[in-house]
N, C-alpha and C. Protein backbone atom coordinates (compact mmCIF):
# COMPACT_ATOMS: atom_id res chain seq x y z
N UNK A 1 91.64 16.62 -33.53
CA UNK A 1 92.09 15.24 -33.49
C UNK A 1 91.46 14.51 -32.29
N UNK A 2 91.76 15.58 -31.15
CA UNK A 2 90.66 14.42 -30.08
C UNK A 2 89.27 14.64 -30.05
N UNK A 3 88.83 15.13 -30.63
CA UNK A 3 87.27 16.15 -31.05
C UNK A 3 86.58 14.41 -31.96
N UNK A 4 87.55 14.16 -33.48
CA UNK A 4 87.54 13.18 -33.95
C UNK A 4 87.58 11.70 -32.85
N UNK A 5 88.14 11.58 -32.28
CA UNK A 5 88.92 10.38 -31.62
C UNK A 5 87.28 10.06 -30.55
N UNK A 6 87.27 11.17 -29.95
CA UNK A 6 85.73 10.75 -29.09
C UNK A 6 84.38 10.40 -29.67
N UNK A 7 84.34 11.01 -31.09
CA UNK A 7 83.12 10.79 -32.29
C UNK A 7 83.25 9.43 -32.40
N UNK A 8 84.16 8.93 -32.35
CA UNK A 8 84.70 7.60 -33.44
C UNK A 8 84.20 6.73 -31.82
N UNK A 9 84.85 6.93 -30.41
CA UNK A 9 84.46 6.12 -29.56
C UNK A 9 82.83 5.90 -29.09
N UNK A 10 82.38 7.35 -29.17
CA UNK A 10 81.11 6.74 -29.00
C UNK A 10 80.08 6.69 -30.17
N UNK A 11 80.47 6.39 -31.37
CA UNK A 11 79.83 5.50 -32.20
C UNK A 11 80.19 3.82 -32.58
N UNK A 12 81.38 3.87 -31.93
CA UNK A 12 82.02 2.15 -31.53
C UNK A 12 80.92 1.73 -29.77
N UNK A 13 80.65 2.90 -29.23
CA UNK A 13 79.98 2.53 -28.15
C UNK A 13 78.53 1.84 -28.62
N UNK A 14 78.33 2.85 -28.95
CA UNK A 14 76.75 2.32 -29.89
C UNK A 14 76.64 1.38 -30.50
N UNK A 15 77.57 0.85 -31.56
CA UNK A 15 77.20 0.02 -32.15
C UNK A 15 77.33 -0.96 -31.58
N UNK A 16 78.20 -1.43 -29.61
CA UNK A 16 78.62 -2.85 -29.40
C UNK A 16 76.72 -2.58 -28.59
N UNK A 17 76.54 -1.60 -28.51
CA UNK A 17 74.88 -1.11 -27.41
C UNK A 17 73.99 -2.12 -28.33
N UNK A 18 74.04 -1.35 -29.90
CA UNK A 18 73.14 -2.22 -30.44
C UNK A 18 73.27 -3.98 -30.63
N UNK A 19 74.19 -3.77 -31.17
CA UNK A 19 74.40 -5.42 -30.83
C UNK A 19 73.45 -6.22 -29.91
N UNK A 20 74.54 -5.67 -28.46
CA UNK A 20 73.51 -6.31 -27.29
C UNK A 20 71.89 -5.96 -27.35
N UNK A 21 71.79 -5.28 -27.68
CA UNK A 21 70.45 -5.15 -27.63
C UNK A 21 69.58 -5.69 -28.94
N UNK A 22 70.07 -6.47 -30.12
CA UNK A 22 69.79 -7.04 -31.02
C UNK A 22 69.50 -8.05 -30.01
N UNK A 23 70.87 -8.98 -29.17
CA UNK A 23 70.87 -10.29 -28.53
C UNK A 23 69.82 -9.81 -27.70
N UNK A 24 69.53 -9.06 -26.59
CA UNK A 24 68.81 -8.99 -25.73
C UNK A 24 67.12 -9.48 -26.56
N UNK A 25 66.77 -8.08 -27.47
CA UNK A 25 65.83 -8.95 -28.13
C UNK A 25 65.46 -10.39 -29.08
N UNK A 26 66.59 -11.08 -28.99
CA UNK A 26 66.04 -12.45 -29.44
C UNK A 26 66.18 -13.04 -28.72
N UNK A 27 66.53 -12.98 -27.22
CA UNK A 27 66.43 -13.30 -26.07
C UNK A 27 65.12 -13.83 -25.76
N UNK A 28 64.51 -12.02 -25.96
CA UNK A 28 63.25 -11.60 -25.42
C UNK A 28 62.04 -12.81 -26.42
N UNK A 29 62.32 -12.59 -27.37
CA UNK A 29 61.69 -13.31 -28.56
C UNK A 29 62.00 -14.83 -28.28
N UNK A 30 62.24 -15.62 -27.68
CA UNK A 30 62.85 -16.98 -27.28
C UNK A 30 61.75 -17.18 -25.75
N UNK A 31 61.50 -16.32 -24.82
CA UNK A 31 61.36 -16.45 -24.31
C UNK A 31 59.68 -16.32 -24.37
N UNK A 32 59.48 -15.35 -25.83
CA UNK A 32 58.15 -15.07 -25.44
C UNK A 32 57.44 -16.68 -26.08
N UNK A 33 58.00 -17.36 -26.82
CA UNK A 33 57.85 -18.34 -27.69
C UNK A 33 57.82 -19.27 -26.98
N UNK A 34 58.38 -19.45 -25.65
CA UNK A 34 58.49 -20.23 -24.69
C UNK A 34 56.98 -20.31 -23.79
N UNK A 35 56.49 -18.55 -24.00
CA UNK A 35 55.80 -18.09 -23.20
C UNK A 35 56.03 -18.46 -21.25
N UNK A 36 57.16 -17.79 -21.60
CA UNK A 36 57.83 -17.80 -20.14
C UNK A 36 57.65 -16.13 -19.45
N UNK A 37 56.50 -15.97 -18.54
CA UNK A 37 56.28 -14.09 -18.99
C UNK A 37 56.93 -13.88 -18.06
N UNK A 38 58.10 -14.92 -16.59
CA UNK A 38 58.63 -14.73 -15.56
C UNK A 38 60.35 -14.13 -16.34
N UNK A 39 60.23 -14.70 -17.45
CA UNK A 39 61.53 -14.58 -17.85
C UNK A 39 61.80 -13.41 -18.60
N UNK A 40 60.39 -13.09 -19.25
CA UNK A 40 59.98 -11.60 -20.16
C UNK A 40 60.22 -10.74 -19.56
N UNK A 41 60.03 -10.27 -18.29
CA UNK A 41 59.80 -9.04 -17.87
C UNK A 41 61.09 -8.80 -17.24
N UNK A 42 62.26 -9.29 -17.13
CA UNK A 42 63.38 -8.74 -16.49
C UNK A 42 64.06 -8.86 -18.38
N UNK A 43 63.56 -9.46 -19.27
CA UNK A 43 64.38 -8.79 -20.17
C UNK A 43 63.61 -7.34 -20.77
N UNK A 44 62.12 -7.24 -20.77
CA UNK A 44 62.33 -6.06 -20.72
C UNK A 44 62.78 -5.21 -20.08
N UNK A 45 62.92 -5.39 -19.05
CA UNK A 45 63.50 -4.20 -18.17
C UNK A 45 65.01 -3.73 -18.54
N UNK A 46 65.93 -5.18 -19.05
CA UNK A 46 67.07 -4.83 -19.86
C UNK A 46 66.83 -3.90 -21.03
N UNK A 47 66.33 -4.51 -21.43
CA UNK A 47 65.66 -3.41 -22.71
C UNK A 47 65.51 -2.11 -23.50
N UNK A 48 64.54 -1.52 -22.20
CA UNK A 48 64.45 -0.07 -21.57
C UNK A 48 65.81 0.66 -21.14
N UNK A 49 66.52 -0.36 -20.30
CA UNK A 49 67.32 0.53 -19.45
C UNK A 49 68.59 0.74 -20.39
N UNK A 50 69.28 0.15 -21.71
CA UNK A 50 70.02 -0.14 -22.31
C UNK A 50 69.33 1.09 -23.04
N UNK A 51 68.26 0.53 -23.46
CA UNK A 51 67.38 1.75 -24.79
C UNK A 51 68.09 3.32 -24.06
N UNK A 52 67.03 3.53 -22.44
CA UNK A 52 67.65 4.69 -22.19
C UNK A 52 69.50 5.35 -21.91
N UNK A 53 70.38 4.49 -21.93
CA UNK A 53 71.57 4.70 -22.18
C UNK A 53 72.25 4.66 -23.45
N UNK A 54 71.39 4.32 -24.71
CA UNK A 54 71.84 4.30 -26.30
C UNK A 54 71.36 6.10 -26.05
N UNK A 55 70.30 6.29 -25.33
CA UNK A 55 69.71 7.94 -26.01
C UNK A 55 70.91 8.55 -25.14
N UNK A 56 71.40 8.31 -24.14
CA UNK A 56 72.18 9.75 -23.02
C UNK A 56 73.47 9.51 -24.27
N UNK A 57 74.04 8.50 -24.96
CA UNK A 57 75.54 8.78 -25.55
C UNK A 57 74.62 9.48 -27.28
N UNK A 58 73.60 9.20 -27.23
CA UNK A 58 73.71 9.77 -29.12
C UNK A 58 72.95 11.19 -28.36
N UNK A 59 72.61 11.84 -27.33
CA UNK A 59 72.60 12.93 -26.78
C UNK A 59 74.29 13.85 -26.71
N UNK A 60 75.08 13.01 -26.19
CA UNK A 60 76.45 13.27 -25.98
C UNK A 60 76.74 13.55 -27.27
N UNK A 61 76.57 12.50 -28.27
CA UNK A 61 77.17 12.85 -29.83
C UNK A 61 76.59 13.93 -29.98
N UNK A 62 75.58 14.99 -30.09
CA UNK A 62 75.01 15.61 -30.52
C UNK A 62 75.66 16.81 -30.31
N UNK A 63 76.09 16.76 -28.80
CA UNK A 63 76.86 17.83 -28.31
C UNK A 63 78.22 17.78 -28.39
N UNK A 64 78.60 16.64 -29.16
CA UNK A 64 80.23 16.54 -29.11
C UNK A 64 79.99 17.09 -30.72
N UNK A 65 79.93 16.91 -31.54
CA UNK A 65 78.66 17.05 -33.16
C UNK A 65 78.57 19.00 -33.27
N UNK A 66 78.49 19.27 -32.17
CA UNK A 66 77.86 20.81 -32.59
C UNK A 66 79.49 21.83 -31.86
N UNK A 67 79.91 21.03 -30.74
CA UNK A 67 81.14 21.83 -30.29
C UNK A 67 82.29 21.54 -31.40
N UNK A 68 81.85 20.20 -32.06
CA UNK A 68 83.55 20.09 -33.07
C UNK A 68 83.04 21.32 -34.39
N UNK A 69 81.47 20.94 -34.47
CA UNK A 69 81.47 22.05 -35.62
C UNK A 69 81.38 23.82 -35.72
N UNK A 70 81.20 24.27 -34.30
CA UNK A 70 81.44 25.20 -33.91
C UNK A 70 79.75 25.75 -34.08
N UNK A 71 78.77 24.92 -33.53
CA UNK A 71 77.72 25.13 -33.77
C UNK A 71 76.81 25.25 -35.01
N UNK A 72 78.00 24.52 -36.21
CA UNK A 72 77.34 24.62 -37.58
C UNK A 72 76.51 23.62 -38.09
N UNK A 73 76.84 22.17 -36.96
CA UNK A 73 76.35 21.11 -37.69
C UNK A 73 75.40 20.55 -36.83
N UNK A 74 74.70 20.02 -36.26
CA UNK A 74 73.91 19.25 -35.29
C UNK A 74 73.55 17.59 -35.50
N UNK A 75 73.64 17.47 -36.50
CA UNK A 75 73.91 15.72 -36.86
C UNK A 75 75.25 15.04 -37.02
N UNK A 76 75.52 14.22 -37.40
CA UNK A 76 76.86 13.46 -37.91
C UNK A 76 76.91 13.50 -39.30
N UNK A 77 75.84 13.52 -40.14
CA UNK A 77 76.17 13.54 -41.11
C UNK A 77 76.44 15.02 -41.92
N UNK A 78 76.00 16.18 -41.14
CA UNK A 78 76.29 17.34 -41.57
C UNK A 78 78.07 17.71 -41.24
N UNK A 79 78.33 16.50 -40.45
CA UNK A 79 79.50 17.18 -40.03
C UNK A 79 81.01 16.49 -40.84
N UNK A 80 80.34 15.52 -41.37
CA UNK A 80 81.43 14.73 -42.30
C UNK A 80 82.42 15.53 -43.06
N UNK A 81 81.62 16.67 -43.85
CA UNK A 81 82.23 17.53 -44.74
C UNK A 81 83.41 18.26 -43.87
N UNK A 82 83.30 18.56 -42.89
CA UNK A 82 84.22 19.30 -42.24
C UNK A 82 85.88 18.51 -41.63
N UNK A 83 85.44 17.54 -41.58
CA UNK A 83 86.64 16.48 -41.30
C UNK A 83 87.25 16.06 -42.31
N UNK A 84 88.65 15.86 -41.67
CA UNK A 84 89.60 15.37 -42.63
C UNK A 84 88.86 13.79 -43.11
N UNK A 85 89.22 13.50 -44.67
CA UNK A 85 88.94 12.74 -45.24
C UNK A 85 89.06 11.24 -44.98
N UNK A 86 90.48 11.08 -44.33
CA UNK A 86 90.24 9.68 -43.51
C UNK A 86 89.38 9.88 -42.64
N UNK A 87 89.26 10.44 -41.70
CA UNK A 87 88.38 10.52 -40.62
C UNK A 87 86.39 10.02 -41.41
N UNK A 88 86.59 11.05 -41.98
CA UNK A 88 84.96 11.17 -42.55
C UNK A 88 84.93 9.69 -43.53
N UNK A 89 85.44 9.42 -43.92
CA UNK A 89 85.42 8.13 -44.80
C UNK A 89 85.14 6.84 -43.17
N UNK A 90 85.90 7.06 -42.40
CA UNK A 90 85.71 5.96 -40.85
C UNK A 90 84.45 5.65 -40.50
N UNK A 91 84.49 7.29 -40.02
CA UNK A 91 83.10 7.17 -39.79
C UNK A 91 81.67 7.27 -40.29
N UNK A 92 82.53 7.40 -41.49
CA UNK A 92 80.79 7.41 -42.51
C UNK A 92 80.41 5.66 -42.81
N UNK A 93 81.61 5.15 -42.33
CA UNK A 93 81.30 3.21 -42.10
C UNK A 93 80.71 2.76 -40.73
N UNK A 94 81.04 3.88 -39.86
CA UNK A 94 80.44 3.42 -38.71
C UNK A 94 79.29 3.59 -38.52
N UNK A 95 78.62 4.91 -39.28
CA UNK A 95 77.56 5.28 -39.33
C UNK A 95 76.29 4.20 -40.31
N UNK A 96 77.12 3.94 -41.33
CA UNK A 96 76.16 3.08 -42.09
C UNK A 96 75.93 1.79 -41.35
N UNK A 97 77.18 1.08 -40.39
CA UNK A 97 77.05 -0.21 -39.96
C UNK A 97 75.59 -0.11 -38.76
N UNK A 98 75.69 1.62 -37.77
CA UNK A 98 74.95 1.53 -37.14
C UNK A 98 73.74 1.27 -37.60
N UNK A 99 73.29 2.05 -38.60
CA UNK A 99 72.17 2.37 -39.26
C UNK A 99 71.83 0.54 -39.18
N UNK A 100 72.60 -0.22 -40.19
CA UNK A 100 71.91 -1.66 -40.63
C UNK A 100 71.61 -2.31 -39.13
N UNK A 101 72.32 -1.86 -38.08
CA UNK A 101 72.40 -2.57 -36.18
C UNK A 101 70.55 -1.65 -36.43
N UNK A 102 70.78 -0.77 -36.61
CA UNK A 102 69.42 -0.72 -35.88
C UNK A 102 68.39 -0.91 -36.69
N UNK A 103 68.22 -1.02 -37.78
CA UNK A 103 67.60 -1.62 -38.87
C UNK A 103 66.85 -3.46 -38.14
N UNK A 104 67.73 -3.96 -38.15
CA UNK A 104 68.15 -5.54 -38.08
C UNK A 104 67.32 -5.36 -36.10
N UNK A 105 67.73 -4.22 -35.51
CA UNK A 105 67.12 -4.44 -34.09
C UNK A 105 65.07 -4.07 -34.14
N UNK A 106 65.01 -3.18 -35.09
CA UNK A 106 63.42 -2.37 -35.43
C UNK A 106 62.61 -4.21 -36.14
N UNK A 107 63.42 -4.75 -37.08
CA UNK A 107 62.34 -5.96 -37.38
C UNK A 107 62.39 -6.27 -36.14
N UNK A 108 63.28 -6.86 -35.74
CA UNK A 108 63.55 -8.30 -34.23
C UNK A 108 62.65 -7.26 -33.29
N UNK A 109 62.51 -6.12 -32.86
CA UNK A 109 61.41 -5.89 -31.68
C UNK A 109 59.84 -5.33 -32.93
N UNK A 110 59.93 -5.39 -33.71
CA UNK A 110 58.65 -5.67 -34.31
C UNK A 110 58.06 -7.28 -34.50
N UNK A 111 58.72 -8.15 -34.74
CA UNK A 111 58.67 -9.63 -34.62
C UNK A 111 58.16 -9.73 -33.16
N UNK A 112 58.68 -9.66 -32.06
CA UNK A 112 58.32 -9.36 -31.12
C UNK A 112 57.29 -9.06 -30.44
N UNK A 113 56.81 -7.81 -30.79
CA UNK A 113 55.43 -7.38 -30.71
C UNK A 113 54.76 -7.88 -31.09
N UNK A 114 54.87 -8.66 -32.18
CA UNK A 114 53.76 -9.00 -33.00
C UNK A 114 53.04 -10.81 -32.33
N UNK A 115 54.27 -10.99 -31.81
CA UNK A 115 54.15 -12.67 -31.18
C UNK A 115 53.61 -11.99 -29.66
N UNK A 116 53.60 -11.09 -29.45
CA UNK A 116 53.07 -10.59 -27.62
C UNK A 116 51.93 -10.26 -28.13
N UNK A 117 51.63 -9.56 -28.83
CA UNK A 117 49.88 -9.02 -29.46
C UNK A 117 49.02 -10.32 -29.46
N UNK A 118 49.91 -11.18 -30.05
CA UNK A 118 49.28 -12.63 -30.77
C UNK A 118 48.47 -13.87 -29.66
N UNK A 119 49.88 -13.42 -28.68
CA UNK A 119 49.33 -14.16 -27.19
C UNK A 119 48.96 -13.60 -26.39
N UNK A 120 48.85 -12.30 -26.53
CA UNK A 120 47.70 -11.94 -25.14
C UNK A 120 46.53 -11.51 -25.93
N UNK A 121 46.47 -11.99 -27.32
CA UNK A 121 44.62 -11.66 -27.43
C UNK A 121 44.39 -13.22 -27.70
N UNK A 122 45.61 -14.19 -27.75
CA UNK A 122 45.19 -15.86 -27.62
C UNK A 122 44.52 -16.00 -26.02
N UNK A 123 45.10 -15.46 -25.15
CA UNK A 123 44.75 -15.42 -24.03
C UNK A 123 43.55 -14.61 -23.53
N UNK A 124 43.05 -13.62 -24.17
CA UNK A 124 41.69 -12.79 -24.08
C UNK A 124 40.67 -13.71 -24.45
N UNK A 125 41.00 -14.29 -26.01
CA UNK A 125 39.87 -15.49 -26.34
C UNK A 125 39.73 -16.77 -25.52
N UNK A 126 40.70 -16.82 -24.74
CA UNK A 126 40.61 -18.01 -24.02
C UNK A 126 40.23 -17.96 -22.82
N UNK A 127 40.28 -16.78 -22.43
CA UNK A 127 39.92 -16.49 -21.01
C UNK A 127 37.92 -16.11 -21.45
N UNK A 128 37.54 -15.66 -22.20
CA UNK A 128 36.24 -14.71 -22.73
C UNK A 128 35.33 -16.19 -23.10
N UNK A 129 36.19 -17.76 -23.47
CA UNK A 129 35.59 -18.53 -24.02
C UNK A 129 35.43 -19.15 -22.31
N UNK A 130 36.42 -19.13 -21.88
CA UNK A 130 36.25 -19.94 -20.03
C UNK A 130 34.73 -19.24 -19.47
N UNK A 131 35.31 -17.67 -19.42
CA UNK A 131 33.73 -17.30 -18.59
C UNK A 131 32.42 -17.85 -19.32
N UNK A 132 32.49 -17.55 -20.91
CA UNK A 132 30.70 -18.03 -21.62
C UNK A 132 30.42 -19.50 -21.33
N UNK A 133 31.81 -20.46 -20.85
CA UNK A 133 31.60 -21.75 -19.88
C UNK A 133 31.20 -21.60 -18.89
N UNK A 134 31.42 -20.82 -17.76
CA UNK A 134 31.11 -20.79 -16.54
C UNK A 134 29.72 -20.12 -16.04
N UNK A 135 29.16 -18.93 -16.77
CA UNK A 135 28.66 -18.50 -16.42
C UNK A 135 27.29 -19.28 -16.87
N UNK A 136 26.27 -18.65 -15.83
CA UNK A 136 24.83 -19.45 -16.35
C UNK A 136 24.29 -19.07 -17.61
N UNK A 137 23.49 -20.27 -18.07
CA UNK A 137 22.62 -20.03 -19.50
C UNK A 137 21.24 -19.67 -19.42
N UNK A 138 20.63 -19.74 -18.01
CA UNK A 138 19.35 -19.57 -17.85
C UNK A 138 19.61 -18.50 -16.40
N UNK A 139 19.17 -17.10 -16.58
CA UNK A 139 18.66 -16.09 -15.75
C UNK A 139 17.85 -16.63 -14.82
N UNK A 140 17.72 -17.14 -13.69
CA UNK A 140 16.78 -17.10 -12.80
C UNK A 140 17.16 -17.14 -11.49
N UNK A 141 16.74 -16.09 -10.85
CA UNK A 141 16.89 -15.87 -9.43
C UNK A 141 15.66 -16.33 -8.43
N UNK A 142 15.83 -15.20 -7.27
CA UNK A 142 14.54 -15.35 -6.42
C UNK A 142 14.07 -14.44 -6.73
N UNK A 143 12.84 -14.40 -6.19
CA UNK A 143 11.49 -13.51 -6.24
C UNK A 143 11.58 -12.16 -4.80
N UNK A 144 10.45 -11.83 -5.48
CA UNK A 144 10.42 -10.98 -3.77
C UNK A 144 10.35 -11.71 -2.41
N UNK A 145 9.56 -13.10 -2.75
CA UNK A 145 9.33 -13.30 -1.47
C UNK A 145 10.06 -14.26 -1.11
N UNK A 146 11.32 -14.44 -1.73
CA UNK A 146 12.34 -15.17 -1.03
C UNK A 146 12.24 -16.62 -2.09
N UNK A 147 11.57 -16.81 -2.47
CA UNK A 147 11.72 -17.89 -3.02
C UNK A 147 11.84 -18.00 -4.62
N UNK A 148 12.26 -19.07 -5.10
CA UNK A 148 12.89 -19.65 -6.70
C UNK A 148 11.95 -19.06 -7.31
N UNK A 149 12.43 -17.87 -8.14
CA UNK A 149 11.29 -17.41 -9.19
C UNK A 149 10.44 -17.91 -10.20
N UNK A 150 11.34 -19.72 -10.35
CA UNK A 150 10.23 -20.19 -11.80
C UNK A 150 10.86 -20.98 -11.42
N UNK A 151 10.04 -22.39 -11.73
CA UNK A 151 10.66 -24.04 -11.38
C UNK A 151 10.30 -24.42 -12.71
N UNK A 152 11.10 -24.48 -13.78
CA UNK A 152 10.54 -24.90 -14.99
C UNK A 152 10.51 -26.44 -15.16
N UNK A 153 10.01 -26.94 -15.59
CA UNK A 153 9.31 -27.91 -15.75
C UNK A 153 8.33 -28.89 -14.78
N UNK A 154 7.87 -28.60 -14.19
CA UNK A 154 7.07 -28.64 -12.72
C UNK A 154 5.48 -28.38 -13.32
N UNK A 155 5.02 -29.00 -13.19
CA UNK A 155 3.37 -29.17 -13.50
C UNK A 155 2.73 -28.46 -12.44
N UNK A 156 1.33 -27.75 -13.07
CA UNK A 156 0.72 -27.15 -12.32
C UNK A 156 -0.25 -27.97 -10.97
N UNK A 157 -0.40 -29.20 -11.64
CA UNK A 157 -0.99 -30.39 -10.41
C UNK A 157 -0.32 -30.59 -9.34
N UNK A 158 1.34 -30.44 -9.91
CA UNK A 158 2.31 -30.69 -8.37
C UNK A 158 1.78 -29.71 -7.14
N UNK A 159 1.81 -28.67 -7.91
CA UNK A 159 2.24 -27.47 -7.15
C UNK A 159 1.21 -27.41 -6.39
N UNK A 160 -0.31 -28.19 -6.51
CA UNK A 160 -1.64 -27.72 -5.91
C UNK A 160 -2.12 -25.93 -7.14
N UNK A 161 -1.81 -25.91 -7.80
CA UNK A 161 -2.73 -24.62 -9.26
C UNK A 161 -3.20 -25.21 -10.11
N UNK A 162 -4.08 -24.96 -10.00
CA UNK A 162 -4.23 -24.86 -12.17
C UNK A 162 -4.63 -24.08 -12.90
C-alpha cells in the first residue's frame, strides 16, 4: 500500500515536471522568435537542469518498480499486473497522460530546434555574404621591392617604358 502510494507520487511528480517543462519550452520558443539569445540561454539552462531531475525521479521509479516487484519487473508497465486493480487502472492513466506530456514536449523542443537551425544558418549566410562585401575583389599586393605590384590602368608613357 505504501510501495503503491510512492509510485502514484512520483508519477504525479513527473507529470507537474513535464508540464513545466512543456511551458519552459514555449518559453524558449517565444524567445527564440524574438531572437532574444540573452533570454535563450538561461532558459536553456532551465531546461537541462529540470531535464536532469525528470531522469534522478524516473531513476527512483525504477528502483521503487523492481523493490515493489521483488525484482520481477523493471518498468511500470510490467508491474501493473501485479497490483491491485484500482491501483493499476490509476496508474495506467497516469502513465498514458505522461506519455501524451511528453509526446506534446518532443514536437515543442523539435519546433524549437528547427527555428535555432533556421537562424543560425540565417546568420552564417549573412555573416559569409558581409565578408564576400568586405573583402577585396582584386589580389594585389607589393612586390619584392617594396613597391605596388601592378598599377592597372597607367600607361606605359607615364611611367617613362615602353
Amino acid at each position: 500500500m505504501i510501495m503503491t502510494q510512492r509510485l502514484k507520487e512520483n508519477l504525479s511528480r513527473q507529470g507537474k515536471a513535464m508540464l513545466l517543462l512543456h511551458m519552459l519550452l514555449e518559453e524558449e520558443f517565444s524567445r527564440l522568435q524574438k531572437r532574444d539569445s540573452r533570454g535563450v540561454t538561461p532558459m536553456e539552462l532551465s531546461i537541462q537542469e529540470l531535464m536532469r531531475q525528470l531522469v534522478v525521479e524516473r531513476e527512483e521509479l525504477s528502483r521503487q518498480v523492481a523493490a515493489a516487484s521483488g525484482g520481477q519487473a523493471r518498468r511500470m508497465r510490467e508491474l501493473l499486473p501485479l497490483l491491485p486493480a484500482e491501483d493499476a487502472v490509476e496508474i495506467e492513466g497516469q502513465l498514458r497522460g505522461l506519455d501524451q506530456q511528453e509526446q506534446r514536449c518532443a514536437r515543442q523542443a523539435a519546433q524549437n530546434q528547427e527555428l535555432a537551425l533556421a537562424l543560425f544558418e540565417q546568420s552564417s549566410k549573412l555573416l559569409d555574404y558581409m565578408h564576400s562585401k568586405i573583402k577585396p575583389t582584386k589580389v594585389q599586393g607589393y612586390g619584392a621591392n617594396g613597391r605596388y605590384a601592378s598599377r592597372p590602368g597607367e600607361s606605359h608613357l607615364v611611367r617613362g617604358t615602353l
